[in-house]
Protein backbone atom coordinates (compact mmCIF):
# COMPACT_ATOMS: atom_id res chain seq x y z
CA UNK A 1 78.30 44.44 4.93
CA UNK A 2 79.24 40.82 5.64
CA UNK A 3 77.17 38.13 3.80
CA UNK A 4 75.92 37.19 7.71
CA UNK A 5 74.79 40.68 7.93
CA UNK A 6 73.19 40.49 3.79
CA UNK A 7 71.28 37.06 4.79
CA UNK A 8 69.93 38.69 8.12
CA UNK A 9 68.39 41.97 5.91
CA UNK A 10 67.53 39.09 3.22
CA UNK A 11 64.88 37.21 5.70
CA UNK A 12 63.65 40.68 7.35
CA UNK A 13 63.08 42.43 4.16
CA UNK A 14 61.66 38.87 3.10
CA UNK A 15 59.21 39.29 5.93
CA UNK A 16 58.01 42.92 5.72
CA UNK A 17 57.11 41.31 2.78
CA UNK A 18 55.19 38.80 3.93
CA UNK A 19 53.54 41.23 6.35
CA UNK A 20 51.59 42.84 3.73
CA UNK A 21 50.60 39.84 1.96
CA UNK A 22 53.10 40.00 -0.54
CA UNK A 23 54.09 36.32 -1.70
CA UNK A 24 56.24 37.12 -4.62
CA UNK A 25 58.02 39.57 -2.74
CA UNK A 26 58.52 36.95 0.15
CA UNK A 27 59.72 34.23 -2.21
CA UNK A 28 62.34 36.40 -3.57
CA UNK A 29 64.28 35.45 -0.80
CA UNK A 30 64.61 31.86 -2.14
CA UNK A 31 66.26 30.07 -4.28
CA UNK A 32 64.39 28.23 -7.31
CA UNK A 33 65.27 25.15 -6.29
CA UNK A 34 65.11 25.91 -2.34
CA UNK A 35 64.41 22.19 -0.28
CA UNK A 36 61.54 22.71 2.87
CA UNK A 37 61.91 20.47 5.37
CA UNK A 38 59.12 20.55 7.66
CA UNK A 39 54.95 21.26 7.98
CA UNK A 40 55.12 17.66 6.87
CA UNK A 41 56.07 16.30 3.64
CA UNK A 42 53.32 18.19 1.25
CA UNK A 43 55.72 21.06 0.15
CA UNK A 44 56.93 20.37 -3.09
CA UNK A 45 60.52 21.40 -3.69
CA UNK A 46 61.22 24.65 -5.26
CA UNK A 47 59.37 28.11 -5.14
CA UNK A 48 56.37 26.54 -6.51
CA UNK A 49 55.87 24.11 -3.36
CA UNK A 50 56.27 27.20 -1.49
CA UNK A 51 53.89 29.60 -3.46
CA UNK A 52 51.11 26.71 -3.29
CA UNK A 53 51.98 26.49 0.95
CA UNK A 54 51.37 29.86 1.49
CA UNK A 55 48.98 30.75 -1.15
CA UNK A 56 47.03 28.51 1.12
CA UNK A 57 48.01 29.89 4.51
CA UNK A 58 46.62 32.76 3.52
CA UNK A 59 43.13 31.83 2.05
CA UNK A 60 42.65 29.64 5.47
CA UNK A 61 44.11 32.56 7.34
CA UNK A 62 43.53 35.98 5.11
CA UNK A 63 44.40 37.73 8.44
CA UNK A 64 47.42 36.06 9.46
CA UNK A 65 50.03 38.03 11.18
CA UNK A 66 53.78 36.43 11.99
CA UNK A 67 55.57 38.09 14.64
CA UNK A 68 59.55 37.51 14.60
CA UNK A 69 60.73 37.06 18.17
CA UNK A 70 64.60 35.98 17.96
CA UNK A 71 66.84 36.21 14.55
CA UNK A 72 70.39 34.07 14.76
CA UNK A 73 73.28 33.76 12.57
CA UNK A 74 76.12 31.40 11.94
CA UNK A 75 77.88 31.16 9.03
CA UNK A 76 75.61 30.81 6.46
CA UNK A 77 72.33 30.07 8.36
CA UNK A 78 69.98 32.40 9.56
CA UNK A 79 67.33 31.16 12.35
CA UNK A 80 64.34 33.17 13.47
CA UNK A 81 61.93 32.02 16.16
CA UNK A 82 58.41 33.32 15.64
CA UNK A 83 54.54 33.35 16.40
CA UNK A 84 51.62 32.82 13.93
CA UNK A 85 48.18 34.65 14.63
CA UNK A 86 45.29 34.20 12.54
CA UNK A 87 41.41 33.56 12.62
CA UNK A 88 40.83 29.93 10.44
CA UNK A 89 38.07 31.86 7.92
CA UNK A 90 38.94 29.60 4.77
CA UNK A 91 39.29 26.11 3.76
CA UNK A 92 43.07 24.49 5.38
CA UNK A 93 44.22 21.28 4.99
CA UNK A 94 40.48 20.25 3.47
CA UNK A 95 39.50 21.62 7.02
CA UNK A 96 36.38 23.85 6.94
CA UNK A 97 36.48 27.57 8.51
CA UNK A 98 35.94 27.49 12.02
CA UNK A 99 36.46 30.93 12.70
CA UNK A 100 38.60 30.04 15.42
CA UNK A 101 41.24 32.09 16.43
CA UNK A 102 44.98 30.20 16.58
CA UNK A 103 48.27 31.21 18.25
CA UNK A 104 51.43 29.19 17.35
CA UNK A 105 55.00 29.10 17.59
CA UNK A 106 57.98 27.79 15.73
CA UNK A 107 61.30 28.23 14.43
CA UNK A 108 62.59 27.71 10.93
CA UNK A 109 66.50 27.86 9.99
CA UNK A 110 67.29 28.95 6.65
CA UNK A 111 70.57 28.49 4.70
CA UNK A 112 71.60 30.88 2.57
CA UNK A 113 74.19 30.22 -0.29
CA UNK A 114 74.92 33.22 -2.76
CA UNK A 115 72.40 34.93 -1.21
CA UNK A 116 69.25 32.72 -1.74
CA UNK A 117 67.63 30.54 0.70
CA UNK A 118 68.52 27.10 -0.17
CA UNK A 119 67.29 25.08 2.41
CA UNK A 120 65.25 25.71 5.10
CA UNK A 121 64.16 23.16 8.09
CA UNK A 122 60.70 24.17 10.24
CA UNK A 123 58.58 23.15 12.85
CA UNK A 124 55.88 24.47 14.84
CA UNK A 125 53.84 23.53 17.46
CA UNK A 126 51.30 21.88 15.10
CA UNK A 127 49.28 19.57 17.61
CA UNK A 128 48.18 23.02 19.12
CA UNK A 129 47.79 24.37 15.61
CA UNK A 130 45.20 21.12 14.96
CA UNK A 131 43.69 21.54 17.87
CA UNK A 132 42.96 25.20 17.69
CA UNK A 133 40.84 24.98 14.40
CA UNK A 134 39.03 22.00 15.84
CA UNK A 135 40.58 19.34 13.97
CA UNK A 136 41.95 16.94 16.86
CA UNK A 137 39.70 16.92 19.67
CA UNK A 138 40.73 18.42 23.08
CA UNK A 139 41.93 15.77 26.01
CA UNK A 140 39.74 15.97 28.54
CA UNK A 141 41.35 16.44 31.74
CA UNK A 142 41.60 13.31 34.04
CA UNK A 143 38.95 13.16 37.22
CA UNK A 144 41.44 12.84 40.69
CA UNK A 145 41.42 9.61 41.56
């Protein structure tokens, strides 16, 4: 198996995983020292940033479900477009439940070296994400002139 093909099975086995709520077994994927670039700059470097980020995620969202719509590879990158589902039922961000249901996209590219995730750059749609748990207000639309 090429190390294209190993880096591919790497982030799906990462995310069967994730599916079941699994964090350890989702952070195997990456390196100690992995680098996040994205979701704004409240990661912390390293596994630990990413434990705390999710560990979160899923105490604002204990029913989130992320549904992997595309997977490409070059080289040593992997990138996977995706959707987030999940009813806001915990404390996000220092934003109160809601109870309100969200549905967001993104991508994320992850580069793999040795087998690890070493890097990975994300973004997601997260004015809708905001908006769906009530946190920005919604634009009213403009009366016709």
């Amino acid at each position: 198996m090429s190390p294209q093909q190993q880096n591919i099975e790497a982030l799906q086995h990462a995310m069967l995983r994730f599916k079941v709520k699994d964090i350890e077994g989702y952070l195997a994927m990456y390196s100690n020292a992995v680098i996040h670039h994205g979701y704004s700059s409240r990661i912390r470097p390293g596994v630990a940033g990413l434990r705390e980020h999710y560990t979160a995620l899923l105490k604002g969202f204990p029913d989130l479900r992320v549904e992997i719509d595309d997977i490409i590879a070059e080289g040593e990158k992997v990138a996977h477009r995706f959707v987030f589902y999940g009813t806001h039922r915990g404390d996000f961000l220092g934003i109160e439940p809601t109870t309100k249901r969200v549905t967001v996209a993104g991508m994320q590219i992850n580069l793999f070296a040795g087998g690890k995730c070493i890097e990975v750059w994300s973004v997601h749609d997260s004015f809708r994400f905001l908006s769906q748990i009530g946190a920005v207000p919604q634009l009213r639309e403009r009366s016709a002139r």
